[in-house]
Every structure is written in structure tokens, then in C-alpha cells.
N, C-alpha and C. Protein backbone atom coordinates (compact mmCIF):
# COMPACT_ATOMS: atom_id res chain seq x y z
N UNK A 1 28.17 -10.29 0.01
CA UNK A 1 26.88 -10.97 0.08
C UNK A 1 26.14 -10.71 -1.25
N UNK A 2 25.57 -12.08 -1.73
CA UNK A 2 24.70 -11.77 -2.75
C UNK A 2 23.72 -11.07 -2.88
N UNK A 3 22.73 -10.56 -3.98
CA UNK A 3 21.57 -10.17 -3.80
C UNK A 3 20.41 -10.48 -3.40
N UNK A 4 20.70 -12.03 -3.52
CA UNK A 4 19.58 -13.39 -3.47
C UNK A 4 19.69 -13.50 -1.61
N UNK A 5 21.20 -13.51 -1.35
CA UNK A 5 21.08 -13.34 0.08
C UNK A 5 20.75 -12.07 1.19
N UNK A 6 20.59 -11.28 0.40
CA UNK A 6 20.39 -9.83 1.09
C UNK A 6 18.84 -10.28 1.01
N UNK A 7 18.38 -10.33 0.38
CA UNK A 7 16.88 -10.91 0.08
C UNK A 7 16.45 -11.33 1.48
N UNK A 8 17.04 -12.86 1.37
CA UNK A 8 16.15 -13.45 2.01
C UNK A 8 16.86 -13.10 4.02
N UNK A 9 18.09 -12.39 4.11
CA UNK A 9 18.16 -12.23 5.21
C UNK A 9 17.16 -10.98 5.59
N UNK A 10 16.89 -10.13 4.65
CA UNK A 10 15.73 -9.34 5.16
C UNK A 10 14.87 -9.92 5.59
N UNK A 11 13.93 -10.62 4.75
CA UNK A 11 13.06 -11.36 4.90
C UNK A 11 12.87 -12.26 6.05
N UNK A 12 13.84 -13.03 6.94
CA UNK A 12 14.17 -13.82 8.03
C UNK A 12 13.78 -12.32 8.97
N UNK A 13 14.40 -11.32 8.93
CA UNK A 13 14.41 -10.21 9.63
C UNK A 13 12.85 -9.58 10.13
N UNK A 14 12.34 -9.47 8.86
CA UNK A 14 10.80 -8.86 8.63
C UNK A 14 10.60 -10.27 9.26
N UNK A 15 10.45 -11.07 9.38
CA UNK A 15 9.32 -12.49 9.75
C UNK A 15 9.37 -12.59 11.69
N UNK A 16 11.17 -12.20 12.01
CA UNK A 16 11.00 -12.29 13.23
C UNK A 16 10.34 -11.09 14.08
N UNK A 17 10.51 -9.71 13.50
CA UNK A 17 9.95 -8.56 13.74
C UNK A 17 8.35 -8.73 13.78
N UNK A 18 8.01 -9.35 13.01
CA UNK A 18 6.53 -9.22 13.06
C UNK A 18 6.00 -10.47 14.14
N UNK A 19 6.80 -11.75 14.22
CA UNK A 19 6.54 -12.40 14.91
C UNK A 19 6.64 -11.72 16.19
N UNK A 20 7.30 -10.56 16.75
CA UNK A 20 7.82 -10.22 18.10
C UNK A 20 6.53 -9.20 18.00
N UNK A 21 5.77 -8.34 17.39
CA UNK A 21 4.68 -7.56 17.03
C UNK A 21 3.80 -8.11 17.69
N UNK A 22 3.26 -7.34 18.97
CA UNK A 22 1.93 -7.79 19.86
C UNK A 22 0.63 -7.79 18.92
N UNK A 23 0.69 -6.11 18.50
CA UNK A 23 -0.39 -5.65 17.57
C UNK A 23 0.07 -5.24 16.44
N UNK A 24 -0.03 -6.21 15.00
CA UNK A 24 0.10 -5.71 13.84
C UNK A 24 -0.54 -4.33 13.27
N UNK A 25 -1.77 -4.10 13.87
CA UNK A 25 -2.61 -3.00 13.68
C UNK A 25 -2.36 -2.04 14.08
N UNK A 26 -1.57 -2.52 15.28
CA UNK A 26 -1.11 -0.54 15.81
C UNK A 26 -0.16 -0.62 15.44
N UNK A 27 0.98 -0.90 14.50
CA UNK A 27 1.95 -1.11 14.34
C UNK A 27 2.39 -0.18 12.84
N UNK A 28 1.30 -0.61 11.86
CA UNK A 28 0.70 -0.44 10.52
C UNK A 28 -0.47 1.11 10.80
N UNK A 29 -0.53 1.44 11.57
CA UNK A 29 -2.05 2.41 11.74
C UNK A 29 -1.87 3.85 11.37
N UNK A 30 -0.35 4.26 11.62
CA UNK A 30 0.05 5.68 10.60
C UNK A 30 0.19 5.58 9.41
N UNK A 31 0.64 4.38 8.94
CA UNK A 31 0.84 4.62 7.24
C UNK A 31 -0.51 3.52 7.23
N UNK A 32 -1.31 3.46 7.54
CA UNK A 32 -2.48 3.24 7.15
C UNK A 32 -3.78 4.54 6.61
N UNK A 33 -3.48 5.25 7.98
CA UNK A 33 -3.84 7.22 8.28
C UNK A 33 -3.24 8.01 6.78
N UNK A 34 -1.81 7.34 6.66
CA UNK A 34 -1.06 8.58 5.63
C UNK A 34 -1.98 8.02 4.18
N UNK A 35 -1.74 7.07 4.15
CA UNK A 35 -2.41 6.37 2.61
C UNK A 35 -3.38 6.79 2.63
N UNK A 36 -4.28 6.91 3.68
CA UNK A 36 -5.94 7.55 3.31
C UNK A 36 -5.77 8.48 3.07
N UNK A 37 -4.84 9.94 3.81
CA UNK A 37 -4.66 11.19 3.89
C UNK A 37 -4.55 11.42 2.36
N UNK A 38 -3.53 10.37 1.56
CA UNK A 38 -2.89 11.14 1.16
C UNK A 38 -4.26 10.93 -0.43
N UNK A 39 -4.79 9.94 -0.82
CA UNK A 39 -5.83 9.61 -1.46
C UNK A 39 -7.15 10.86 -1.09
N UNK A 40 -7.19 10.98 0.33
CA UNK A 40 -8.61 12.27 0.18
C UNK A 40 -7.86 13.64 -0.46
N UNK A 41 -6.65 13.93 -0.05
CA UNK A 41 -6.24 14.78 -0.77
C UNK A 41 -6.16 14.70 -2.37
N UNK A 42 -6.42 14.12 -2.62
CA UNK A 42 -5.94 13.56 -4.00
C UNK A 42 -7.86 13.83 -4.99
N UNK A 43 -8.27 13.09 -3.87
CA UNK A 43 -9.77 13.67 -4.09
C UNK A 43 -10.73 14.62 -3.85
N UNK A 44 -9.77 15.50 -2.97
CA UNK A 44 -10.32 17.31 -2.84
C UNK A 44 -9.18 18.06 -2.22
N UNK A 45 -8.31 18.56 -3.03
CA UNK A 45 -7.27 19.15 -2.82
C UNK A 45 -7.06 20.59 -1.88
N UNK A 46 -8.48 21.13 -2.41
CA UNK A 46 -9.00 22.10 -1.90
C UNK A 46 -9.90 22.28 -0.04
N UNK A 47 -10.29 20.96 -0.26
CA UNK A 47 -11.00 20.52 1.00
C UNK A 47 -12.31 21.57 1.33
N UNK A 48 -13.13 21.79 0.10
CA UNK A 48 -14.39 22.26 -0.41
C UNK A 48 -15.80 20.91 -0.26
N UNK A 49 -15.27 19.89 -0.64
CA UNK A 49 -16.33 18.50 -0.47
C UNK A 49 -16.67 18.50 0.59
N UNK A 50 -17.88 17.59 1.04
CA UNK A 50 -18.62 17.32 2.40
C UNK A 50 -17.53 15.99 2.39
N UNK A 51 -17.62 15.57 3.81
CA UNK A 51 -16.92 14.37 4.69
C UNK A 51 -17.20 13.53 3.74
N UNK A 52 -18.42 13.26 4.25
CA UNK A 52 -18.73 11.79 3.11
C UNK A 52 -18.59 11.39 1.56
N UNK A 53 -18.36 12.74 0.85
CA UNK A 53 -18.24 12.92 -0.41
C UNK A 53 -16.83 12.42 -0.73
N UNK A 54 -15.79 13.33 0.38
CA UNK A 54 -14.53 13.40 -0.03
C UNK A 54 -13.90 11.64 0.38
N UNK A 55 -14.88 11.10 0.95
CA UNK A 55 -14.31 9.82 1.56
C UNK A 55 -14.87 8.76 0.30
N UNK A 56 -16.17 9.28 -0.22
CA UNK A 56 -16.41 8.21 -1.38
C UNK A 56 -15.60 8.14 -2.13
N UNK A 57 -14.94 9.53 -2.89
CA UNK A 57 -13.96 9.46 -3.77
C UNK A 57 -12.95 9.08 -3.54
N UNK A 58 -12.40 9.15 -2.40
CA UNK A 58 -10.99 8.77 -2.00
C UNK A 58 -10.91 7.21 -2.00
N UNK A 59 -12.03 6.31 -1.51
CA UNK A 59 -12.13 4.79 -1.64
C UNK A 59 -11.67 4.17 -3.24
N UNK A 60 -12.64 5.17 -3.82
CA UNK A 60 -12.32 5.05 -5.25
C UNK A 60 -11.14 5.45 -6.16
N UNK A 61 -10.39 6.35 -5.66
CA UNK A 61 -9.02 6.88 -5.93
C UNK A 61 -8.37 5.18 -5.28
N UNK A 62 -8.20 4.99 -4.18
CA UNK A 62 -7.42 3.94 -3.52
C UNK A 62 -7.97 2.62 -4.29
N UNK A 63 -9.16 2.33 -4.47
CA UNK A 63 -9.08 0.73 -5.58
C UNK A 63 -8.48 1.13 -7.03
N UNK A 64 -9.13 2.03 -7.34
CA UNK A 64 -8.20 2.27 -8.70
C UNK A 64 -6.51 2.28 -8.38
N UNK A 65 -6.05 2.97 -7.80
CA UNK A 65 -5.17 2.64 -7.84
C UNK A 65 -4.05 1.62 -7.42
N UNK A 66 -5.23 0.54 -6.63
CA UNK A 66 -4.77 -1.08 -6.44
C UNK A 66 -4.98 -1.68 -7.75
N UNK A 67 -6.23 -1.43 -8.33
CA UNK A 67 -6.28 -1.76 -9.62
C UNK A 67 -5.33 -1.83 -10.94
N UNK A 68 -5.00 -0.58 -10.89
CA UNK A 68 -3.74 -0.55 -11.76
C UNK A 68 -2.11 -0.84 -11.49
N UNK A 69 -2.11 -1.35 -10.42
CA UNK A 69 -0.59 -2.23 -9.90
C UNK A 69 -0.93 -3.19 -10.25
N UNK A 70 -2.37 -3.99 -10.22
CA UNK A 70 -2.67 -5.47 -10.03
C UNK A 70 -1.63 -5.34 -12.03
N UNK A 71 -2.97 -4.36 -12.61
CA UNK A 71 -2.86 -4.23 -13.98
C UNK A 71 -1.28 -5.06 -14.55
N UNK A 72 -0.59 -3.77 -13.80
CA UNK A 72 0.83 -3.97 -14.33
C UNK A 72 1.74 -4.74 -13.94
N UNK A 73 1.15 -5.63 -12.93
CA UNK A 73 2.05 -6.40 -12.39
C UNK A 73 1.22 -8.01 -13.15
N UNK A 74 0.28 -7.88 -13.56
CA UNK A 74 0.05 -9.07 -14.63
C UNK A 74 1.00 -8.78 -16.05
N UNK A 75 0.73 -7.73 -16.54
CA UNK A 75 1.98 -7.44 -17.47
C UNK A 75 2.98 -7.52 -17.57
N UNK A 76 4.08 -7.12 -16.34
CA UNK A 76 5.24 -7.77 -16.04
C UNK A 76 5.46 -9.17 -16.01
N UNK A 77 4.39 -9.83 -15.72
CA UNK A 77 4.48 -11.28 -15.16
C UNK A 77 4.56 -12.11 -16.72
N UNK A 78 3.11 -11.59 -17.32
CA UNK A 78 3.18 -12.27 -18.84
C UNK A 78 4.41 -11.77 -19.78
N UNK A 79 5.13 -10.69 -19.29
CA UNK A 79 6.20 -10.49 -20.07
C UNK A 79 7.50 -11.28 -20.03
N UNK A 80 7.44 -11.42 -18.55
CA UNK A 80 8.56 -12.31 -17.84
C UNK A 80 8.45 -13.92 -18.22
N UNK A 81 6.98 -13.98 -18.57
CA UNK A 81 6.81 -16.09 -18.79
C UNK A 81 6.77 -16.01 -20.76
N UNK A 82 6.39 -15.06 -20.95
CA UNK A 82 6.73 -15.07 -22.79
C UNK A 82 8.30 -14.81 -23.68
């Protein structure tokens, strides 16, 4: 099997799985938990900050670092069309 076909039989795979998915949300809600976890840690390692402190920073740890995929994945893209 090709690569192009490994592809897209995943993909057929992931589409019926999620179609069979009552609740996408409970489905997604631990690695939703871990990604935050792992961002407040990231923003008080120590766990010295107040709640609300350690949660501002952590929002901001998590767009920045959507931010900089967006970054590099425009870079890849203009590298790939030049």
C-alpha cells in the first residue's frame, strides 16, 4: 500500500469513528485536561502562583504557542509554493 493510500484510509477511518462519537467533547476532554496541565506547569513549575495567576499565564503560554505553529507552518507553506 502506498503512502497516499495509508493516508487517506486513515482518514475514511478517523471520519467514521467520529461519525459513530455521541460526544466529541467527552471524547477529547483528557487531552484537553493534559494540554492545560501541561502549559500551567510550564507557567509555574513550582506551583508557588495564585490560581488565577497561574491560569493567566498558562492561556498565554498556549496562544503563543498556537502562534508559533501558525508561524511555521506559513513558512513551510511559502517555502513549498517558492
Amino acid at each position: 500500500m502506498s503512502p497516499e493510500e495509508r493516508t487517506q484510509r486513515a482518514r475514511l477511518a478517523a471520519h467514521i469513528s467520529w461519525a459513530n462519537t455521541a460526544d466529541p467533547a467527552a471524547r477529547t476532554a483528557k487531552a484537553r485536561e493534559a494540554a492545560l496541565d501541561r502549559f500551567e506547569k510550564q507557567a509555574d513549575p513550582d506551583g508557588v502562583l495564585p490560581l488565577a495567576e497561574r491560569a493567566r499565564i498558562a492561556r498565554h503560554l498556549k496562544k503563543a504557542h498556537f502562534a508559533r505553529m501558525a508561524l511555521e507552518s506559513a513558512k513551510k507553506r511559502r517555502l513549498k509554493a517558492a
